[in-house]
PDB file of N, CA and C in Angstrom:
ATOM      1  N   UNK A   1      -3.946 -13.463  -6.016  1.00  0.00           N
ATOM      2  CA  UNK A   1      -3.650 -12.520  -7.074  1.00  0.00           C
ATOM      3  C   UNK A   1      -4.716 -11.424  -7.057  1.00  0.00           C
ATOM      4  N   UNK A   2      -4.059  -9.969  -7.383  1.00  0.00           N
ATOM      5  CA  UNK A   2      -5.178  -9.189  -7.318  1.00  0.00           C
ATOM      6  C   UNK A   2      -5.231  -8.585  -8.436  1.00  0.00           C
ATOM      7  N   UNK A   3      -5.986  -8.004  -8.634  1.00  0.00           N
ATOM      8  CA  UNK A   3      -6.729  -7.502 -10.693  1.00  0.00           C
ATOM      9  C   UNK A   3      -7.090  -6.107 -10.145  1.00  0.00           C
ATOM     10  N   UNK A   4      -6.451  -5.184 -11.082  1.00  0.00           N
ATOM     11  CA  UNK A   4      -7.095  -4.256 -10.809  1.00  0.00           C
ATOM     12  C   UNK A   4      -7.360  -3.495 -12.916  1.00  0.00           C
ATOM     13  N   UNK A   5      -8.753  -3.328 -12.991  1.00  0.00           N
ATOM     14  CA  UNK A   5      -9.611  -2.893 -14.120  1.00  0.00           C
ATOM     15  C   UNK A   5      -9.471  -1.469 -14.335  1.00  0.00           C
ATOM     16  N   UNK A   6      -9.041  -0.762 -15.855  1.00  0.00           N
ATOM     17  CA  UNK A   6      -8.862   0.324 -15.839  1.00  0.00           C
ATOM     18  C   UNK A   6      -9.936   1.094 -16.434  1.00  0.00           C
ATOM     19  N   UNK A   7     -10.497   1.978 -16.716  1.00  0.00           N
ATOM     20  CA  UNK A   7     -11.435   2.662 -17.334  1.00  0.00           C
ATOM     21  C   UNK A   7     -11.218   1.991 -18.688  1.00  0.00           C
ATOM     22  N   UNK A   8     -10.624   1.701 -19.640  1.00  0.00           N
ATOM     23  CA  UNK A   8     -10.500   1.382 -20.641  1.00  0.00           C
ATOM     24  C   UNK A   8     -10.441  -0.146 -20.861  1.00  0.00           C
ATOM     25  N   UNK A   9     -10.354  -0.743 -19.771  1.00  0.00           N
ATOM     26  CA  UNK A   9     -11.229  -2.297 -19.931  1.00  0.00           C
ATOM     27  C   UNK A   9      -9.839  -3.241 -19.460  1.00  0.00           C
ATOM     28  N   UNK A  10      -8.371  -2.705 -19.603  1.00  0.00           N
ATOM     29  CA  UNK A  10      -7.309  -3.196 -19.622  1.00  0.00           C
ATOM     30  C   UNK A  10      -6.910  -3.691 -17.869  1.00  0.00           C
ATOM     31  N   UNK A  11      -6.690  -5.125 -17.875  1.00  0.00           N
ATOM     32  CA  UNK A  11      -6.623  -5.661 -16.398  1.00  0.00           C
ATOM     33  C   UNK A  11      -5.421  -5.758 -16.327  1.00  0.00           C
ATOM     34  N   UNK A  12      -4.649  -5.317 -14.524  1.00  0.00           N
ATOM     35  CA  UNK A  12      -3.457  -5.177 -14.541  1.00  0.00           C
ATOM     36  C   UNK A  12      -3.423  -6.208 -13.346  1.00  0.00           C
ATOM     37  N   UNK A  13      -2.257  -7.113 -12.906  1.00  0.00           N
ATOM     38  CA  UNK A  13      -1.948  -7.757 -11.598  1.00  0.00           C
ATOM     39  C   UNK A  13      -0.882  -6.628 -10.371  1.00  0.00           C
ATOM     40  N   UNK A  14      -2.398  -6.507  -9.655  1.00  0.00           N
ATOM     41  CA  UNK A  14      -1.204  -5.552  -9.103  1.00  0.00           C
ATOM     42  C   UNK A  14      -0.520  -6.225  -7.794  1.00  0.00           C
ATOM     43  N   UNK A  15      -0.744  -7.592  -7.563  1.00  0.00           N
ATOM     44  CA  UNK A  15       0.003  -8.676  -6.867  1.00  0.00           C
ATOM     45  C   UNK A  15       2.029  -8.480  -6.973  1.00  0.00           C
ATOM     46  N   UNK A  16       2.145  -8.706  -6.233  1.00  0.00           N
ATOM     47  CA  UNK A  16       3.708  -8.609  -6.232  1.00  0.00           C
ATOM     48  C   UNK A  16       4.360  -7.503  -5.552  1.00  0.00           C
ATOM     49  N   UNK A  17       5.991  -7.602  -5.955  1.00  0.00           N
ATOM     50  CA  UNK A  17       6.454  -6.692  -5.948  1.00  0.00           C
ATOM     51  C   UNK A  17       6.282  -4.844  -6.604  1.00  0.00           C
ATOM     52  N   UNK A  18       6.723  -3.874  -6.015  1.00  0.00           N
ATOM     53  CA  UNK A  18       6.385  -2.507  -6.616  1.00  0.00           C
ATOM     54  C   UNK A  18       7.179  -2.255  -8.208  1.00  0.00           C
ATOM     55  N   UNK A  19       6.778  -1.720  -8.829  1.00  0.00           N
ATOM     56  CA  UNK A  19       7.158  -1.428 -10.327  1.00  0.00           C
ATOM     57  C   UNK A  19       6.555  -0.408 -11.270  1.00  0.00           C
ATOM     58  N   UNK A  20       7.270  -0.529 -11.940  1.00  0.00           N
ATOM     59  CA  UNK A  20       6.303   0.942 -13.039  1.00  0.00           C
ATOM     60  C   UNK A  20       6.454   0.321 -14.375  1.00  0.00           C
ATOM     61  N   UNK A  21       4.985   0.210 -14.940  1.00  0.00           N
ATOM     62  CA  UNK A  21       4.573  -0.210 -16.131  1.00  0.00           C
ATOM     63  C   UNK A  21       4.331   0.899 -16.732  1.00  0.00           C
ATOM     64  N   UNK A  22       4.257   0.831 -18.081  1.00  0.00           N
ATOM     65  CA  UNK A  22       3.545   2.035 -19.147  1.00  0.00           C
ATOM     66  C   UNK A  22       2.503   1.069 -19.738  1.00  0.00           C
ATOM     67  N   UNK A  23       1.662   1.633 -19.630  1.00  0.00           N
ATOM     68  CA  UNK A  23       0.109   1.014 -20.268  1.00  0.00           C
ATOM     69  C   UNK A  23      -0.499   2.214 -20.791  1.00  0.00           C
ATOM     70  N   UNK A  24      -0.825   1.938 -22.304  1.00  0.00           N
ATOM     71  CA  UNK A  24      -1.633   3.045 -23.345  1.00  0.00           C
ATOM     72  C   UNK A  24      -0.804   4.447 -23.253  1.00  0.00           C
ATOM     73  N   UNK A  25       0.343   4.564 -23.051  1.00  0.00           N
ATOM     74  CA  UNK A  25       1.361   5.848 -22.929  1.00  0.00           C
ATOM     75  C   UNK A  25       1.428   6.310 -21.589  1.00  0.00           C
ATOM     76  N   UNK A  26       0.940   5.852 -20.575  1.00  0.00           N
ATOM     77  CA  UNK A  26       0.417   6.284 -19.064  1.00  0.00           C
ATOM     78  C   UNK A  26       1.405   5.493 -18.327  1.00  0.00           C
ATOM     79  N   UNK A  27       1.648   6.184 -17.528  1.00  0.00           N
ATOM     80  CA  UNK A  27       2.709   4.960 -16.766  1.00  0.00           C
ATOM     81  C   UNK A  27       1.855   4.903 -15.191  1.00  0.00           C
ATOM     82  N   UNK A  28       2.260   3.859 -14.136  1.00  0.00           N
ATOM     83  CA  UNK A  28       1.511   3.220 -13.482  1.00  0.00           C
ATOM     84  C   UNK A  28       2.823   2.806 -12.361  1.00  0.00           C
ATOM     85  N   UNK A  29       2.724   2.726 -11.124  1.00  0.00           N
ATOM     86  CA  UNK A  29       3.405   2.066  -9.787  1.00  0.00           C
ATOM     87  C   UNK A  29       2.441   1.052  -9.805  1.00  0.00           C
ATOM     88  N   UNK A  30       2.921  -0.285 -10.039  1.00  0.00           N
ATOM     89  CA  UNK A  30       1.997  -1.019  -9.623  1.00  0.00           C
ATOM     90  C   UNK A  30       3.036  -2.149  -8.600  1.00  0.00           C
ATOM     91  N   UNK A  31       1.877  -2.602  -8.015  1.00  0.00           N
ATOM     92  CA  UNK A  31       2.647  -3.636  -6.730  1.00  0.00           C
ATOM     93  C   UNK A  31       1.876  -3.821  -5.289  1.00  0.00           C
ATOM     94  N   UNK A  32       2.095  -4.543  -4.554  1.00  0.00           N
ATOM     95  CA  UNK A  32       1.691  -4.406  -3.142  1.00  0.00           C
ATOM     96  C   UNK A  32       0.184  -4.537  -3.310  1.00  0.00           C
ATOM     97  N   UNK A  33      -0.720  -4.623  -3.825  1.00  0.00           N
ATOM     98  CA  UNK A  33      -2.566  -4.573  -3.874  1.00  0.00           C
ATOM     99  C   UNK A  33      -2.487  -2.820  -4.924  1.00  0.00           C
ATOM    100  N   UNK A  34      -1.468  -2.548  -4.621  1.00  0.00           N
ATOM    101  CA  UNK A  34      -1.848  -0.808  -5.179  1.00  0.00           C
ATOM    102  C   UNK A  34      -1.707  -0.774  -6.691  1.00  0.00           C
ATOM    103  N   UNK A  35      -2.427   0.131  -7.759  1.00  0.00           N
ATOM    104  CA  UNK A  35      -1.985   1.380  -9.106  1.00  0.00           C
ATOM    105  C   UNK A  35      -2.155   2.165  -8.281  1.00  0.00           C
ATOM    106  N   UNK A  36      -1.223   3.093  -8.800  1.00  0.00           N
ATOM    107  CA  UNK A  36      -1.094   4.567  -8.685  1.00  0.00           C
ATOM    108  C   UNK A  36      -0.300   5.163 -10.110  1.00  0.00           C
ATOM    109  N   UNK A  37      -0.856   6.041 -10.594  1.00  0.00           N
ATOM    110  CA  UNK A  37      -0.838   6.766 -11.794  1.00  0.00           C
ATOM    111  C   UNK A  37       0.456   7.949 -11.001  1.00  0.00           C
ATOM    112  N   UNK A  38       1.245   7.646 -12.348  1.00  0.00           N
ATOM    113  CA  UNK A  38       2.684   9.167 -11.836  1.00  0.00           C
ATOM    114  C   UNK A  38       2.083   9.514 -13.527  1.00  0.00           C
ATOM    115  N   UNK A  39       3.692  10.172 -13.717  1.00  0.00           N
ATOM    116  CA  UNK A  39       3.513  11.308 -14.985  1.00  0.00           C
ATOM    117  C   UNK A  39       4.659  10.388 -15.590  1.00  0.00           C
ATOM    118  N   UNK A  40       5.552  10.166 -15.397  1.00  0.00           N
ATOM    119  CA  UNK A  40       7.038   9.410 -15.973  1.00  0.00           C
ATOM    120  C   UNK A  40       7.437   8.318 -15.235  1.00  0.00           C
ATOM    121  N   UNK A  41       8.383   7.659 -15.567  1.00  0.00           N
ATOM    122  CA  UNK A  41       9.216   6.833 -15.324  1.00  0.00           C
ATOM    123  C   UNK A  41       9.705   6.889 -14.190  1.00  0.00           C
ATOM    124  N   UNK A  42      10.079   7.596 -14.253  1.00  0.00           N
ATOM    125  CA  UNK A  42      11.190   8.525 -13.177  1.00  0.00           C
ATOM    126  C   UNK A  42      10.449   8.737 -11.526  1.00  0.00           C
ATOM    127  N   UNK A  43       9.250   9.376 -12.496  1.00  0.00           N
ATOM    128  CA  UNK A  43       8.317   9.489 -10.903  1.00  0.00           C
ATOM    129  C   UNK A  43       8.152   8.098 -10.415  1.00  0.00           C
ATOM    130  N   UNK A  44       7.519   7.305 -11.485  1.00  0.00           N
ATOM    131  CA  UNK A  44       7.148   6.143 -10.639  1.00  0.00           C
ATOM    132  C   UNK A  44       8.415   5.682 -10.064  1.00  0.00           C
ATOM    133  N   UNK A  45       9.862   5.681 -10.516  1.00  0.00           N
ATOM    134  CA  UNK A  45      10.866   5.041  -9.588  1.00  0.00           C
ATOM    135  C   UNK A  45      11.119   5.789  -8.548  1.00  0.00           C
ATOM    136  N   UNK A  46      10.836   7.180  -8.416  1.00  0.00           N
ATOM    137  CA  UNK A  46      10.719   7.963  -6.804  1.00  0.00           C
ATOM    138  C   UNK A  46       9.868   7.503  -5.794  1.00  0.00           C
ATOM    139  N   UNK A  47       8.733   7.319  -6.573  1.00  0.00           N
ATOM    140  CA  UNK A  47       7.705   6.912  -5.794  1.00  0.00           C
ATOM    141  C   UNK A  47       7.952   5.512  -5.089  1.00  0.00           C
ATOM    142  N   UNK A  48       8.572   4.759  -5.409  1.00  0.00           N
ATOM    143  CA  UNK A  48       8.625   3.051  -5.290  1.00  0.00           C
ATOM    144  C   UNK A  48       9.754   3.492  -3.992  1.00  0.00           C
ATOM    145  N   UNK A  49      10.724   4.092  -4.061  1.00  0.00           N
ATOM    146  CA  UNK A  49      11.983   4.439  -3.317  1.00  0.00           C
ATOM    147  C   UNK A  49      11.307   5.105  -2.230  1.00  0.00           C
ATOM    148  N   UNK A  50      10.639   6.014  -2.470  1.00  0.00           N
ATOM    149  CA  UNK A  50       9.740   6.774  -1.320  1.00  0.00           C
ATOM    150  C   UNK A  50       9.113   5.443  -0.464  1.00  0.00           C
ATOM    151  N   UNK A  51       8.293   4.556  -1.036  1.00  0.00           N
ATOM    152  CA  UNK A  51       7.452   3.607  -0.521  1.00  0.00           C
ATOM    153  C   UNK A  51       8.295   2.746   0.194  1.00  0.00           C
ATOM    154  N   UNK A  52       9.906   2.228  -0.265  1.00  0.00           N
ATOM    155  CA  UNK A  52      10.470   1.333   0.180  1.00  0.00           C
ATOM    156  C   UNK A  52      10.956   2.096   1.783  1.00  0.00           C
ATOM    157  N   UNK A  53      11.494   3.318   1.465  1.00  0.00           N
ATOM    158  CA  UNK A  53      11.753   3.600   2.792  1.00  0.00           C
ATOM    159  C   UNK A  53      11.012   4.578   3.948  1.00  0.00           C
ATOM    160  N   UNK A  54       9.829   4.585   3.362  1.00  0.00           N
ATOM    161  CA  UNK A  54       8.640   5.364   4.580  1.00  0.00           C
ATOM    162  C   UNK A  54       8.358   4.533   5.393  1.00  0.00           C
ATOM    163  N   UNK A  55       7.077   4.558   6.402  1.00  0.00           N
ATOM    164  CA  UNK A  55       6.653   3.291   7.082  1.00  0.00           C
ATOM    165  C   UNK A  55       6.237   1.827   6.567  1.00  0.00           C
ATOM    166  N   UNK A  56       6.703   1.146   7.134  1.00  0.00           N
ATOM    167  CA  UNK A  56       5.585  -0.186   6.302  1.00  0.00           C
ATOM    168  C   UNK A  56       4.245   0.115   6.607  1.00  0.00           C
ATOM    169  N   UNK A  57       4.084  -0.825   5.294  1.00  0.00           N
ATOM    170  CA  UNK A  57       2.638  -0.477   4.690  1.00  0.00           C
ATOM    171  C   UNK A  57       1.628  -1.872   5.675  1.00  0.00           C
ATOM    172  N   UNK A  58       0.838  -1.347   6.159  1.00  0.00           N
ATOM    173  CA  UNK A  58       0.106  -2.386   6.887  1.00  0.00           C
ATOM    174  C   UNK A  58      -1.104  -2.647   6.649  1.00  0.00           C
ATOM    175  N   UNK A  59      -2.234  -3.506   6.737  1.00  0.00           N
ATOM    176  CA  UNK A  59      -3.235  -4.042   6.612  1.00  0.00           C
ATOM    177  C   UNK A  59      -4.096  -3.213   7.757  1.00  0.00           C
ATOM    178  N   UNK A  60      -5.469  -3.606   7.280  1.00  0.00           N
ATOM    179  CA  UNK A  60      -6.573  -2.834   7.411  1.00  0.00           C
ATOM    180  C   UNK A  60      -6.769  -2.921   8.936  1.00  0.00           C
ATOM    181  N   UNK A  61      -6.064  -3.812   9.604  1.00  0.00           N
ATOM    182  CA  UNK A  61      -6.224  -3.602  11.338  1.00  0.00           C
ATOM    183  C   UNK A  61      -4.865  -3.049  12.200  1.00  0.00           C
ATOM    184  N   UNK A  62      -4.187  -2.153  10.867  1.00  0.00           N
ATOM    185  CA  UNK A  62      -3.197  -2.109  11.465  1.00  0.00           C
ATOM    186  C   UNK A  62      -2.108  -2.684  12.078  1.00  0.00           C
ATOM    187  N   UNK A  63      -2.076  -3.618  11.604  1.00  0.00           N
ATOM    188  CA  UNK A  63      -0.901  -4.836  12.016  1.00  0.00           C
ATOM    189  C   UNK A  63      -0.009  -5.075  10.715  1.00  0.00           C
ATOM    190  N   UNK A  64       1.540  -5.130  10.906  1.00  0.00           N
ATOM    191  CA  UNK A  64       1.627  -5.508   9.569  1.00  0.00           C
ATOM    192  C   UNK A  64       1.862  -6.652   9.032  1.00  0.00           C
ATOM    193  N   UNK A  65       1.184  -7.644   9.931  1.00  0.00           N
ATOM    194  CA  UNK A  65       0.862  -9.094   9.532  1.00  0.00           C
ATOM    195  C   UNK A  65       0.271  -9.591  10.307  1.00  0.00           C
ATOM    196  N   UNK A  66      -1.071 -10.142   9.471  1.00  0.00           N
ATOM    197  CA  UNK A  66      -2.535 -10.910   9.682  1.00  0.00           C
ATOM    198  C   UNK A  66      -2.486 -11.494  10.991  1.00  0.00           C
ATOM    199  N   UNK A  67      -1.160 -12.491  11.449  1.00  0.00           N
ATOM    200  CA  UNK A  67      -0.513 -13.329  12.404  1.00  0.00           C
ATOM    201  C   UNK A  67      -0.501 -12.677  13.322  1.00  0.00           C
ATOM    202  N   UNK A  68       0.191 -11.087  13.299  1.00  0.00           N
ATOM    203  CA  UNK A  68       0.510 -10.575  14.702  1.00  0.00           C
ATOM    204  C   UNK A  68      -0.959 -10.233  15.507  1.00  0.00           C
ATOM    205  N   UNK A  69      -0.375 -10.405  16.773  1.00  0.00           N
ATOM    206  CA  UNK A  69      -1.375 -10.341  17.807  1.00  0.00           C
ATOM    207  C   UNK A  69      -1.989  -8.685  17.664  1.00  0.00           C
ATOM    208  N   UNK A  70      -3.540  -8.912  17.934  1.00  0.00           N
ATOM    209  CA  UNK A  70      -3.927  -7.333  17.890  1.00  0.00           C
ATOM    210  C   UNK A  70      -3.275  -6.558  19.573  1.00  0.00           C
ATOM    211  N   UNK A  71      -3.384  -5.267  19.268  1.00  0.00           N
ATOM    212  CA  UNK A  71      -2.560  -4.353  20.412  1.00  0.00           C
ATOM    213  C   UNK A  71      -4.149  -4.250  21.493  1.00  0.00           C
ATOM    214  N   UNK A  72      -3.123  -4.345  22.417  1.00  0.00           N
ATOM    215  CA  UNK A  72      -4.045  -4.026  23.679  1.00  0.00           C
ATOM    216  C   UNK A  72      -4.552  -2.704  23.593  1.00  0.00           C
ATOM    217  N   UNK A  73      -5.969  -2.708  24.380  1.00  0.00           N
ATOM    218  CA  UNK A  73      -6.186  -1.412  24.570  1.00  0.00           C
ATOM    219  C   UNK A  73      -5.755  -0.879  25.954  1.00  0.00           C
ATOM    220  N   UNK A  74      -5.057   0.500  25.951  1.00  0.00           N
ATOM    221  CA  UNK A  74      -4.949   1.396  26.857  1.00  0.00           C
ATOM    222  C   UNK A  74      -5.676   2.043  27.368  1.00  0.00           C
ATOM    223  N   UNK A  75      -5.602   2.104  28.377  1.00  0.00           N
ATOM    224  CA  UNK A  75      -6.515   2.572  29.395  1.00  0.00           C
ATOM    225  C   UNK A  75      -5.685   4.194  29.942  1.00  0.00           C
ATOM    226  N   UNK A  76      -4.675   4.413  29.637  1.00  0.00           N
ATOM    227  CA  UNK A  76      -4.162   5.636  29.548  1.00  0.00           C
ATOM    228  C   UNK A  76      -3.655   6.498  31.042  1.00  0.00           C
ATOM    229  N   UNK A  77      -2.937   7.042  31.141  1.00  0.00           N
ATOM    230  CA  UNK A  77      -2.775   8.033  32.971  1.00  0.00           C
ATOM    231  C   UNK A  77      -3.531   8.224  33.103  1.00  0.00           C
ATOM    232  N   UNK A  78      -4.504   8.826  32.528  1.00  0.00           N
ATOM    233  CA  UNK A  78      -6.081   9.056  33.164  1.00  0.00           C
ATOM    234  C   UNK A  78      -7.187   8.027  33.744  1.00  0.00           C
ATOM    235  N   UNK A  79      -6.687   6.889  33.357  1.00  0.00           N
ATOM    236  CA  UNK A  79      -7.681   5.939  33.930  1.00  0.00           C
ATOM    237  C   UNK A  79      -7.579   5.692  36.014  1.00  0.00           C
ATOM    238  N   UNK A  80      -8.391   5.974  36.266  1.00  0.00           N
ATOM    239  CA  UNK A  80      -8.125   4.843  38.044  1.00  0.00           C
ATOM    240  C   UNK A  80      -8.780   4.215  38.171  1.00  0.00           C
ATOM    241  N   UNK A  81      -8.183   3.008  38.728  1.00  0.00           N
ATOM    242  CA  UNK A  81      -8.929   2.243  38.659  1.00  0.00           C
ATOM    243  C   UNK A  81      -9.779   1.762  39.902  1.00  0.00           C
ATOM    244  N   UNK A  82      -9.679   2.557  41.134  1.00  0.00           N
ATOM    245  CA  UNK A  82     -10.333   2.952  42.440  1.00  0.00           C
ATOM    246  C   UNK A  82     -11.560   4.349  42.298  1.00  0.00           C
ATOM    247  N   UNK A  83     -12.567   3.819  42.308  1.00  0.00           N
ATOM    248  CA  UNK A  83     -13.400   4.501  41.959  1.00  0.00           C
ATOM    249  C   UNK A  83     -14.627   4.782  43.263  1.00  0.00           C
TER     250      UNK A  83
END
């Protein structure tokens, strides 16, 4: 579970699925590890729709799961390997 603390002391779970809360009149995308602050309702349900169909969202090595094997490195057309 992840917690995320607002300036005003109020703890949100931003564990789960994406959604839009209103907290203190402010509304909020929360979901996935992320808040993100919109202006309305509305935005935050653009925003969630935007998120569902852009790229997946991947982890900090670039993989989009812990499991998958890391990517080889390339050595590129420019490499020879007769030197």
């Amino acid at each position: 579970m992840w917690i995320a603390r607002l300036s005003s002391g109020v703890e949100i779970d931003v564990s789960g699925g994406l959604r839009v809360l209103e907290i203190e009149n402010d509304f909020y995308v929360v979901g996935q590890e992320m808040l993100i602050p919109v202006n309305s309702r509305e935005e935050g349900l653009e925003e969630i729709s935007i998120a569902r169909y852009s790229a997946p969202i991947v982890n900090e090595t670039g993989r989009k799961n812990p499991k998958d094997k890391a990517p080889r490195a390339s050595r590129g057309p420019w490499f020879n390997a007769r030197t």
